[in-house]
Protein backbone atom coordinates (compact mmCIF):
# COMPACT_ATOMS: atom_id res chain seq x y z
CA UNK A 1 174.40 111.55 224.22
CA UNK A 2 177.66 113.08 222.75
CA UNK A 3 178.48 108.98 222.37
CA UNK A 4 175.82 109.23 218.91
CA UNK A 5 177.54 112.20 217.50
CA UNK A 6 180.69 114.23 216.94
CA UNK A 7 180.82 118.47 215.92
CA UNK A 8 182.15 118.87 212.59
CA UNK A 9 182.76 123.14 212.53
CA UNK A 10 182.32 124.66 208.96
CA UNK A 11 183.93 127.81 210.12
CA UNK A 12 184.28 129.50 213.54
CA UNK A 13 181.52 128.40 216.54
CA UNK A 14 179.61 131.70 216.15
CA UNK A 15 179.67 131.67 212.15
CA UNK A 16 177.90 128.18 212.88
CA UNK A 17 175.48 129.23 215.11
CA UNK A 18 174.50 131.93 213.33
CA UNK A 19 174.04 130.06 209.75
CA UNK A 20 172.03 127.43 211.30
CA UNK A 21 169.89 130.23 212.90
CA UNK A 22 169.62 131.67 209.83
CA UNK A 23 168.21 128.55 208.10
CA UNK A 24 165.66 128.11 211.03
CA UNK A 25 164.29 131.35 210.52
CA UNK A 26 164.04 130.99 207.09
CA UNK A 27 162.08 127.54 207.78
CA UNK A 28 160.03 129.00 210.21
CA UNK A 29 158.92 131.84 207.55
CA UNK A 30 158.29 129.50 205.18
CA UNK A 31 161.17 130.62 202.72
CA UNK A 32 162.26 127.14 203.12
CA UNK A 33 160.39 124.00 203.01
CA UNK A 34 160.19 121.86 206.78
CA UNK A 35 162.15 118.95 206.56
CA UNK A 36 163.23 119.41 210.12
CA UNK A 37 163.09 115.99 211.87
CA UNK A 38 164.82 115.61 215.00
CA UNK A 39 166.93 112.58 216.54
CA UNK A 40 167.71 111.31 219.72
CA UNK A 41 168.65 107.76 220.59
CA UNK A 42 167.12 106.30 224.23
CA UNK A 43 168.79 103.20 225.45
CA UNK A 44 170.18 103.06 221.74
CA UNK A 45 166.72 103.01 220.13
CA UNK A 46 166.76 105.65 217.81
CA UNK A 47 163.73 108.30 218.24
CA UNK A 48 163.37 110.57 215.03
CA UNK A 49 159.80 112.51 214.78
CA UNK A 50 159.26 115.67 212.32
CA UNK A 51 159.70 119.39 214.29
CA UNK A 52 158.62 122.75 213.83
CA UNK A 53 160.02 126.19 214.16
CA UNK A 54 157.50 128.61 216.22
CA UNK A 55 159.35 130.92 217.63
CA UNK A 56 162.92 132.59 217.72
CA UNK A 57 164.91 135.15 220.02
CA UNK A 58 168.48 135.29 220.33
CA UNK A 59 170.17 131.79 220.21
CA UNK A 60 167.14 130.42 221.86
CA UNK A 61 164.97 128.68 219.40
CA UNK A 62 161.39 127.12 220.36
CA UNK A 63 160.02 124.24 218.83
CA UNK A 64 156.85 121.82 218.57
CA UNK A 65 157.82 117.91 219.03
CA UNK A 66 156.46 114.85 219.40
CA UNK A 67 155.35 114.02 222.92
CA UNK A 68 157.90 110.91 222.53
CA UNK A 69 160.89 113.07 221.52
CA UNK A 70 160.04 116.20 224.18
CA UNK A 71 160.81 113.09 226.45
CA UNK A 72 163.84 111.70 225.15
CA UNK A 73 165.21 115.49 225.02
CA UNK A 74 164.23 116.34 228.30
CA UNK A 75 166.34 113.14 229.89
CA UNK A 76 169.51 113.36 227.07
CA UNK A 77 169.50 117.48 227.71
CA UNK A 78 170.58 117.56 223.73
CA UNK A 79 169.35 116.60 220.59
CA UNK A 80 170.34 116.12 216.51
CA UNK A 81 168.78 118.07 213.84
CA UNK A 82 168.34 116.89 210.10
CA UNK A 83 167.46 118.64 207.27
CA UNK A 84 168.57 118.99 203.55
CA UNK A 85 169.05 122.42 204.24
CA UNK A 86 172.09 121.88 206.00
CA UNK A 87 175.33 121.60 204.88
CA UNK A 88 175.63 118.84 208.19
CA UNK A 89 173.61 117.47 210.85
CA UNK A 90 172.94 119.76 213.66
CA UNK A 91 173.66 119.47 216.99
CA UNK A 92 171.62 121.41 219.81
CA UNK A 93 171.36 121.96 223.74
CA UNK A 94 167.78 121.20 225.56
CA UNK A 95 167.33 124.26 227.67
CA UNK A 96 164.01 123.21 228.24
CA UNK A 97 161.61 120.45 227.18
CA UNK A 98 157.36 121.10 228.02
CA UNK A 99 156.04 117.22 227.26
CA UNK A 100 152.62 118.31 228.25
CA UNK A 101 153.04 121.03 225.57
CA UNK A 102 154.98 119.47 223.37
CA UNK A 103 157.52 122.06 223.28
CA UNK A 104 161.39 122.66 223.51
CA UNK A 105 163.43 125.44 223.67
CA UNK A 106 167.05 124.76 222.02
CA UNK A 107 170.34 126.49 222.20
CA UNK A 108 174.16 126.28 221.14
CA UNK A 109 173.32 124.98 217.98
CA UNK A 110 176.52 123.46 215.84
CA UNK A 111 177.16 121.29 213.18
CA UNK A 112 178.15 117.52 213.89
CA UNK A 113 178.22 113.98 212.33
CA UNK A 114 176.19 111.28 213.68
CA UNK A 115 178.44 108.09 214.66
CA UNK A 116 175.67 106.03 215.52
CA UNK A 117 174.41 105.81 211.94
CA UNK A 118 177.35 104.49 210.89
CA UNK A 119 176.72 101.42 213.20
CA UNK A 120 176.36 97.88 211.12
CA UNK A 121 173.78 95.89 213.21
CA UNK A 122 170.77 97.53 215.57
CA UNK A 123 171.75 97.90 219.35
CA UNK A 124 170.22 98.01 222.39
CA UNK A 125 170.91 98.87 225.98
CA UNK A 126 170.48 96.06 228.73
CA UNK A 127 169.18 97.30 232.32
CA UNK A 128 168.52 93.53 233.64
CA UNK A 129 171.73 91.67 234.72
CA UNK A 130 173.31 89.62 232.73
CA UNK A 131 176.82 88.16 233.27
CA UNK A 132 179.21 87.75 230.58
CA UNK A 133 182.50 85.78 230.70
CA UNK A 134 185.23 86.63 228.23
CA UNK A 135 187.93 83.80 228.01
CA UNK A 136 191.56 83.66 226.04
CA UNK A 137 194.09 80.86 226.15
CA UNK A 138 196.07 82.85 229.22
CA UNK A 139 193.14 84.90 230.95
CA UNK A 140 189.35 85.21 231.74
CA UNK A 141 187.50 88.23 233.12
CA UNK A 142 183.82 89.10 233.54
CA UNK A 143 180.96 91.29 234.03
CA UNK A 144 177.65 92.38 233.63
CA UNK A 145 176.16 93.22 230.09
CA UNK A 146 175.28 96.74 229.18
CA UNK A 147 174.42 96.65 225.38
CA UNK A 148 174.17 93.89 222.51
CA UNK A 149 173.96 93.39 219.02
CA UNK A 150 173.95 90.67 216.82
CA UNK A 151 177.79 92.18 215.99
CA UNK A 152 179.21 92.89 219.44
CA UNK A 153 178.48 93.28 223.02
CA UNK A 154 179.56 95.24 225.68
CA UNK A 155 180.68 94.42 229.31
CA UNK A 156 181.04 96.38 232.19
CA UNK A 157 183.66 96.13 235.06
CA UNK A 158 183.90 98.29 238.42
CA UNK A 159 187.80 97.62 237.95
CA UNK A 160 190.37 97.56 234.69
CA UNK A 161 191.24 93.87 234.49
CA UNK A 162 194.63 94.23 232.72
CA UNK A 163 194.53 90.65 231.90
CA UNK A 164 193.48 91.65 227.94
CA UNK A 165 194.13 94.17 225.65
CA UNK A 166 192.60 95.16 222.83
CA UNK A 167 193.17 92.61 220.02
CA UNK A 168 192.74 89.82 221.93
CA UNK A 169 191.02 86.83 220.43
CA UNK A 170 189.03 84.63 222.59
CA UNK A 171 185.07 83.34 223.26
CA UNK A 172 182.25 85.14 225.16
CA UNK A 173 179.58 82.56 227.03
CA UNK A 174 176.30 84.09 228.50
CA UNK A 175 172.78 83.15 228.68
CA UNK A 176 169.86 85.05 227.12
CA UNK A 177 165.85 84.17 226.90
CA UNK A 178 167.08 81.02 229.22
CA UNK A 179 169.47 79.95 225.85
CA UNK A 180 173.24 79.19 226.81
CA UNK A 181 175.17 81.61 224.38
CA UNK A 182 179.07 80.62 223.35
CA UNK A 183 180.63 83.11 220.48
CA UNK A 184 183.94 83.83 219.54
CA UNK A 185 184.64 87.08 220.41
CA UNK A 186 187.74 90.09 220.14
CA UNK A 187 187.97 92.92 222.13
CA UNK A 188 188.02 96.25 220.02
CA UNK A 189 187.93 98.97 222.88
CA UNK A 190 188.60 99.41 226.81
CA UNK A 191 186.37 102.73 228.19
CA UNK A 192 186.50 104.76 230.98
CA UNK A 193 183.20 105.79 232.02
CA UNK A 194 181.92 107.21 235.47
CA UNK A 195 184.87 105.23 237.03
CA UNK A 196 183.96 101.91 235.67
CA UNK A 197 185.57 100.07 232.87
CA UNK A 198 183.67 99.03 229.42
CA UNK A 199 184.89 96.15 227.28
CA UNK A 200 183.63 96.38 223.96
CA UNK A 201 183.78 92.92 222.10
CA UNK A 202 182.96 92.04 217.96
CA UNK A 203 181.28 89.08 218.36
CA UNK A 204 181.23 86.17 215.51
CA UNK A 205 177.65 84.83 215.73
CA UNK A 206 176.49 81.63 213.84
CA UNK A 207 172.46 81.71 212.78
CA UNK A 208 171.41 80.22 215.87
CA UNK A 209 173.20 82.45 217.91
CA UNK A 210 171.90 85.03 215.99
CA UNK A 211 168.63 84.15 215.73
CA UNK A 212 168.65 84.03 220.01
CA UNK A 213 170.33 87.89 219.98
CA UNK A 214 167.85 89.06 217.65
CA UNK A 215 164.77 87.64 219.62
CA UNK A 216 166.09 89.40 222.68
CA UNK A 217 166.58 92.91 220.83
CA UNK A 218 163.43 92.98 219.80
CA UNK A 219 162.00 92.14 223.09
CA UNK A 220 164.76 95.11 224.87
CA UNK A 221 162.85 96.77 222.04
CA UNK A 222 159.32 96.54 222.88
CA UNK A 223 160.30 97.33 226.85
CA UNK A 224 162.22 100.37 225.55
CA UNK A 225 158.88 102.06 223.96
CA UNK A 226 156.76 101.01 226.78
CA UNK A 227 159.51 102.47 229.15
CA UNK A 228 159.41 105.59 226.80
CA UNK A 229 155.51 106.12 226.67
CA UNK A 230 155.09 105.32 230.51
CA UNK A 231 157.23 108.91 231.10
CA UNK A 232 153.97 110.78 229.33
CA UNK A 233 151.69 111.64 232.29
């Protein structure tokens, strides 16, 4: 999850911890008013319910959730806090997650900013396969789809191509909802992630094309919650 967010430290790791602790406690004595409403994103779906503070020892801090977001926490093993009362968003380790009870215990709280939000267009993660071809004048290379937007996609390779480099200009062809797809398309960012390589492309997307990406999101959407609510026993 550390993709969403990035810590921001005010002043030292422990002065952190202990000002955010602070402003829990005061919450959970009702000095403060609740605001508390936690984030996580699950395959890039954002998943933001209200919290509350019910009990508090140490750096350990119990909470009551949403059954959806005790889920979400439980699989990303970290969360986000918001709340006007903080100077920044707060980040937090799951050090355990109840969904029966609806409870989570969270630790090594800090302050952070959350990259996600900043994003332009919604995005979703794609589990089916889905082969993408990237072409330029001099080179092609291809792979298989791992998230979209209506701004960009990204493509994932088992080996770095070194036929591209970032900058490069060229056009992206793949099929979704049966619907041959063919965008322009620039590669922004290579990625190494658990030894594969992910090609993240801006994509320039006419209304039809468009109109195709945004039917599929919202169906990746509706399989997303019903993948989400089928974890609740």
């Amino acid at each position: 999850m550390s993709d969403y967010y990035q810590i921001v430290p005010v002043g030292t790791a422990q002065t952190d911890s202990d000002a955010i602790l602070a402003t829990l406690k005061a919450v959970k004595d009702g000095q403060l008013a609740n605001d508390l409403r936690l984030l996580n994103y699950y395959h890039e779906i954002p998943v933001s319910y209200g919290a509350t503070v019910d009990f508090i020892e140490g750096d350990m801090v119990d909470f009551g959730v949403h059954q959806h977001q005790a889920v979400v926490m439980r699989l990303e093993k970290s969360t986000i806090i918001k709340s006007r009362h903080f100077p920044h968003e707060v980040i937090a380790n799951v050090f355990r997650a109840d969904i029966t009870r609806c409870m989570v215990t969270l630790t090594k709280f800090a302050y952070g900013v959350v990259r996600a939000e900043r994003r332009r267009f919604v995005r979703v993660a794609v589990t089916e396969a889905v082969d993408v071809v990237f072409r330029t004048d001099t080179a092609t290379i291809g792979g298989r789809m791992t998230d979209i937007s209506v701004g960009g996609i990204s493509i994932q390779q088992e080996k770095e191509s070194g036929a591209i480099d970032v900058g490069c200009q060229g056009v992206a062809r793949l099929s979704l909802l049966g619907t041959p797809l063919e965008m322009p398309a620039r590669l922004i960012k290579i990625l190494s992630e658990d030894g594969q390589f992910k090609y993240v492309f801006e994509l320039d997307t006419s209304s039809r094309e468009e109109a195709v990406i945004s039917r599929f999101i919202f169906q990746r959407q509706v399989e997303i919650i019903r993948e989400l609510k089928d974890h609740i026993v």
